[in-house]
C-alpha atoms as a PDB file:
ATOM      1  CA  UNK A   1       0.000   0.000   0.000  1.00  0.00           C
ATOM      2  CA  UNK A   2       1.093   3.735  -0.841  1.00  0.00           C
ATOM      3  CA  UNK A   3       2.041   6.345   1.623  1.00  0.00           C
ATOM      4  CA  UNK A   4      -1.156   8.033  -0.183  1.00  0.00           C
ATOM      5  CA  UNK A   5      -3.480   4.968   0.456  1.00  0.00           C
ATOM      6  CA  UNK A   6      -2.445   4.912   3.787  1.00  0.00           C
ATOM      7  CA  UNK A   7      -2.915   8.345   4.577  1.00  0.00           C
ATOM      8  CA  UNK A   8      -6.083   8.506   2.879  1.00  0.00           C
ATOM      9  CA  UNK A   9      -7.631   5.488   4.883  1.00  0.00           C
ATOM     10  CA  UNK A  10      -5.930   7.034   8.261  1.00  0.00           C
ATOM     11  CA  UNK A  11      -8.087  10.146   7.557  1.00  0.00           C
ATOM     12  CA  UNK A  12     -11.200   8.285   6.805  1.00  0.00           C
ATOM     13  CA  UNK A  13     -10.894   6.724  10.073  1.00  0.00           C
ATOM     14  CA  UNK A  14     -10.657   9.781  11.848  1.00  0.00           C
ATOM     15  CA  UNK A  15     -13.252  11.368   9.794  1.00  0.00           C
ATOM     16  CA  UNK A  16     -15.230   8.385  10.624  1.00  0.00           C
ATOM     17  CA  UNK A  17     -14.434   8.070  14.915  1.00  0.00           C
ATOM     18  CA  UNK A  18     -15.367  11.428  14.370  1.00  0.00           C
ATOM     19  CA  UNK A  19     -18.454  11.159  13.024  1.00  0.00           C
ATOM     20  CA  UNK A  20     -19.883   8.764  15.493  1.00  0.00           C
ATOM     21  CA  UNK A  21     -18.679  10.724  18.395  1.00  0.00           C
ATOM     22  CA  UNK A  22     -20.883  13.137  16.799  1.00  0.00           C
ATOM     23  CA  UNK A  23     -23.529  11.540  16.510  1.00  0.00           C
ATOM     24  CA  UNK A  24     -23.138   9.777  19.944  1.00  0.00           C
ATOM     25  CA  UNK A  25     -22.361  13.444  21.437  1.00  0.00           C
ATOM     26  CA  UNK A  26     -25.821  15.389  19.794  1.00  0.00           C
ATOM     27  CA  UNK A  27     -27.988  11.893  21.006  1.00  0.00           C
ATOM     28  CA  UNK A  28     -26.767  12.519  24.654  1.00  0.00           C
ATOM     29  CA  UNK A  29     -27.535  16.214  24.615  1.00  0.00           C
ATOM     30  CA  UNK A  30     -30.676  15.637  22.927  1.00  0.00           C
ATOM     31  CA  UNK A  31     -31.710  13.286  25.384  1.00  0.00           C
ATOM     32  CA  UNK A  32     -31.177  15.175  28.389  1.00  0.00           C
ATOM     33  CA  UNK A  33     -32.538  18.225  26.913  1.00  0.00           C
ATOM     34  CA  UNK A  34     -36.068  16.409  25.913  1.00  0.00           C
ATOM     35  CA  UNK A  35     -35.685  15.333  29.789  1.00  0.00           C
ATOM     36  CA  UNK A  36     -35.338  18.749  31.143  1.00  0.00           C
ATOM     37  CA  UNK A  37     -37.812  20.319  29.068  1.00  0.00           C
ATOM     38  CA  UNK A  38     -40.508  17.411  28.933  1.00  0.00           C
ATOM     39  CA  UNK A  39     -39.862  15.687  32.459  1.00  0.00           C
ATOM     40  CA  UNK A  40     -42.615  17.449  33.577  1.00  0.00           C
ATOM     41  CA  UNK A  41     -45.139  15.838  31.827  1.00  0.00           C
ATOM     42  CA  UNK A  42     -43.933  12.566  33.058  1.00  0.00           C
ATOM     43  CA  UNK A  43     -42.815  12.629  36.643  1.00  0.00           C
ATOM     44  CA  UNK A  44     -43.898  15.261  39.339  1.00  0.00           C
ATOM     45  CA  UNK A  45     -40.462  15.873  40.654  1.00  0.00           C
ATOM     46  CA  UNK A  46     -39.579  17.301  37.441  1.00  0.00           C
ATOM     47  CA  UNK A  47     -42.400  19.893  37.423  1.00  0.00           C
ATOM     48  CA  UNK A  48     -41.596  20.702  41.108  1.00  0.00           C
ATOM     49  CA  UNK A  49     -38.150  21.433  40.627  1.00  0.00           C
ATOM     50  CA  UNK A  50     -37.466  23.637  37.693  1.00  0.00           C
ATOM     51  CA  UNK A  51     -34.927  25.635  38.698  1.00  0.00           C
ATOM     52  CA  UNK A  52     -32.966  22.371  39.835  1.00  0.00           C
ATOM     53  CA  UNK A  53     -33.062  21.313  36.230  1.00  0.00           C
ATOM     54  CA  UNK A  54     -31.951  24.252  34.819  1.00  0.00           C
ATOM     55  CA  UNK A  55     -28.463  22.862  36.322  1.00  0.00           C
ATOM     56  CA  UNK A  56     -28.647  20.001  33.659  1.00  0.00           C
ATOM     57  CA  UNK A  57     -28.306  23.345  31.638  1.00  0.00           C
ATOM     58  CA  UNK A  58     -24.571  23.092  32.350  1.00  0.00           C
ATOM     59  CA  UNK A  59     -23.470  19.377  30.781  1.00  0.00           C
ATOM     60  CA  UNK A  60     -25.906  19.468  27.388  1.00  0.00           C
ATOM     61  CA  UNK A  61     -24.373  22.560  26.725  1.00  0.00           C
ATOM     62  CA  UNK A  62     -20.593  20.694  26.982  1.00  0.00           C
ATOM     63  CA  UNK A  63     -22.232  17.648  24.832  1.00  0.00           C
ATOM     64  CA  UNK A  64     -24.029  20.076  22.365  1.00  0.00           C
ATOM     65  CA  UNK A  65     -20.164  22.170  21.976  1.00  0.00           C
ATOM     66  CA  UNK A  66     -18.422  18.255  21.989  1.00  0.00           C
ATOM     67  CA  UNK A  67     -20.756  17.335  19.558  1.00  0.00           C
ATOM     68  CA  UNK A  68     -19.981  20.212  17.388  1.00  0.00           C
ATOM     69  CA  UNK A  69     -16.264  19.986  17.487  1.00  0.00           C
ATOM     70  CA  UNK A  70     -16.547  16.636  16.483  1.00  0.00           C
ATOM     71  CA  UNK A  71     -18.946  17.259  13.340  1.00  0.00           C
ATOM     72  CA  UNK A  72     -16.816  20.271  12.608  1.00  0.00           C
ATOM     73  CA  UNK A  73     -13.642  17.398  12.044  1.00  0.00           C
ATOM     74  CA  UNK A  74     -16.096  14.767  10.264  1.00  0.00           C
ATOM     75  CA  UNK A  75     -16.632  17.158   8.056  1.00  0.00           C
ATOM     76  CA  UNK A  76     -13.440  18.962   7.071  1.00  0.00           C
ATOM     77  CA  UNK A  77     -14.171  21.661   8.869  1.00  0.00           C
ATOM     78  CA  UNK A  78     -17.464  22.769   7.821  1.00  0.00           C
ATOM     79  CA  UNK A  79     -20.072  23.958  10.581  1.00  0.00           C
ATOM     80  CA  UNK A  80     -23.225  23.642   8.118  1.00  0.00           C
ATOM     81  CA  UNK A  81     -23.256  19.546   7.974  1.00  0.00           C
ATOM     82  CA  UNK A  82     -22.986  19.356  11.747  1.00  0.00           C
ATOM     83  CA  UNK A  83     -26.026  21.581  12.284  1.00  0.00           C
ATOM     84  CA  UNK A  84     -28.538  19.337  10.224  1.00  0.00           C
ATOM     85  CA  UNK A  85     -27.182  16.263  11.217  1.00  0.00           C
ATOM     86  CA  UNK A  86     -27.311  17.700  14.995  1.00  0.00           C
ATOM     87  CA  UNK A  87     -30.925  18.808  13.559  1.00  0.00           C
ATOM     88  CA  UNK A  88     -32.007  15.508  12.347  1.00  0.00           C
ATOM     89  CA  UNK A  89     -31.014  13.635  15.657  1.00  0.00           C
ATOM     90  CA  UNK A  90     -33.093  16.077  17.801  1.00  0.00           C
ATOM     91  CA  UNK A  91     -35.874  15.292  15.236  1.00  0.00           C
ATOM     92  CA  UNK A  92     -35.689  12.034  15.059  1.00  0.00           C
ATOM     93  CA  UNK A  93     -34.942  11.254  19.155  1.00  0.00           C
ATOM     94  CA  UNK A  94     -38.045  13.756  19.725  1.00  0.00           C
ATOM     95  CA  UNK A  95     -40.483  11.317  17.817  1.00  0.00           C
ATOM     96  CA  UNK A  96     -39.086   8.325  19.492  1.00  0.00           C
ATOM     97  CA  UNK A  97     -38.956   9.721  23.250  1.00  0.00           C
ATOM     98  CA  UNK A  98     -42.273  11.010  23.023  1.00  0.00           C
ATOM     99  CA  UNK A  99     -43.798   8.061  21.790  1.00  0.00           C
ATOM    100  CA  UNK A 100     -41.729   5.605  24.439  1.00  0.00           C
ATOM    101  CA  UNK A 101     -42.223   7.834  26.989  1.00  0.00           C
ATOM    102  CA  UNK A 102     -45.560   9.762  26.370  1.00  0.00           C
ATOM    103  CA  UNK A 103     -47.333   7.391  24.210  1.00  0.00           C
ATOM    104  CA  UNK A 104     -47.855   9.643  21.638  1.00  0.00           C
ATOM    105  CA  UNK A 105     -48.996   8.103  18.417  1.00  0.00           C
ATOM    106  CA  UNK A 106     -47.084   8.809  14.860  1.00  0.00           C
ATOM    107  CA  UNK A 107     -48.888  10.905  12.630  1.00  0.00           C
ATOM    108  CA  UNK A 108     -48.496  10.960   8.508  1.00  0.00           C
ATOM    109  CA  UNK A 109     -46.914  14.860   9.156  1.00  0.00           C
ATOM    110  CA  UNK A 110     -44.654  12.842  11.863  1.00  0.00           C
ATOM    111  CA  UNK A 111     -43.832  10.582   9.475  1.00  0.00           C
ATOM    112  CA  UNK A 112     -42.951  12.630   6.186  1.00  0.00           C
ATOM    113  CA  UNK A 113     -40.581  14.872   9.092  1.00  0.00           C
ATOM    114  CA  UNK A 114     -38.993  12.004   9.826  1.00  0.00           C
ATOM    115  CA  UNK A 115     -38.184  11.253   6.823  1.00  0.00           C
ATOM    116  CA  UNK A 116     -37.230  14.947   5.709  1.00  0.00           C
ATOM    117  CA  UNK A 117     -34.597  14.518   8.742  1.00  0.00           C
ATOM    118  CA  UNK A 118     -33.165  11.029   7.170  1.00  0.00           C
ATOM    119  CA  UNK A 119     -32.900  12.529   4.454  1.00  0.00           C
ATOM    120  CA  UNK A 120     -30.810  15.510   5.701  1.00  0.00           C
ATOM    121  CA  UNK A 121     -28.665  13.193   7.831  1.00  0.00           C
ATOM    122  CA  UNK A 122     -27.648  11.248   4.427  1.00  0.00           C
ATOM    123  CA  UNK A 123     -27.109  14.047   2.101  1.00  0.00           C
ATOM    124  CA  UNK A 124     -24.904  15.344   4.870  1.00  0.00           C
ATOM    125  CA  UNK A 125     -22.843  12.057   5.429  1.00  0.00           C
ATOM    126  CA  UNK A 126     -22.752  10.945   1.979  1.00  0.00           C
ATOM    127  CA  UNK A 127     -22.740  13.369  -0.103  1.00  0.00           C
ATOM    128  CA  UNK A 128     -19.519  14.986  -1.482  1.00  0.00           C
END
């Protein structure tokens, strides 16, 4: 193999650990934002205590900046693709806590979103 290959496939995985720490990082954040904001609707501490929660204020912001610096090196150092993809996941996790946890039903307009934020995701990730 050629110094090029080689380099090329060392950048792909880093592009690539990158990407799923993204991904990993915005699904974290996005989960303990939907339980900060929408706890209340499912246990009674949670609407007791708001000004307690606002404290979980302090690590989704680290895993919404982590998640960020990490999209920004997937890809190449463009903020744009990072934003929808970060996008897509709060989209997507939304529909999926709210129906686990809230019983919510999926709707045809849920469903045609959902697939809007696929579709961002992939034109994002594969797309070049």
């Amino acid at each position: 193999i050629s110094l090029t290959t080689r380099k090329l496939c060392k950048k792909w995985q880093n592009m690539s650990r990158a990407l799923l720490l993204c991904l990993a990082y915005f699904l974290g954040a996005h989960l303990l934002t939907y339980f900060q904001i929408n706890g209340q609707f499912i246990w009674s501490w949670f609407k007791d205590h708001p000004l307690t929660l606002c404290l979980f204020g302090i690590p989704i912001s680290y895993l919404f900046i982590t998640a960020t610096k990490y999209s920004f090196i997937a890809f190449n150092g463009l903020l744009w693709p990072g934003r929808f993809v970060g996008f897509a996941i709060g989209i997507i996790s939304f529909t999926a806590f709210t129906s686990i946890f809230l019983g919510e039903g999926i709707n045809n307009k849920t469903v045609v979103s959902l697939l809007l934020a696929s579709i961002l995701v992939c034109i994002q990730v594969f797309w070049k």
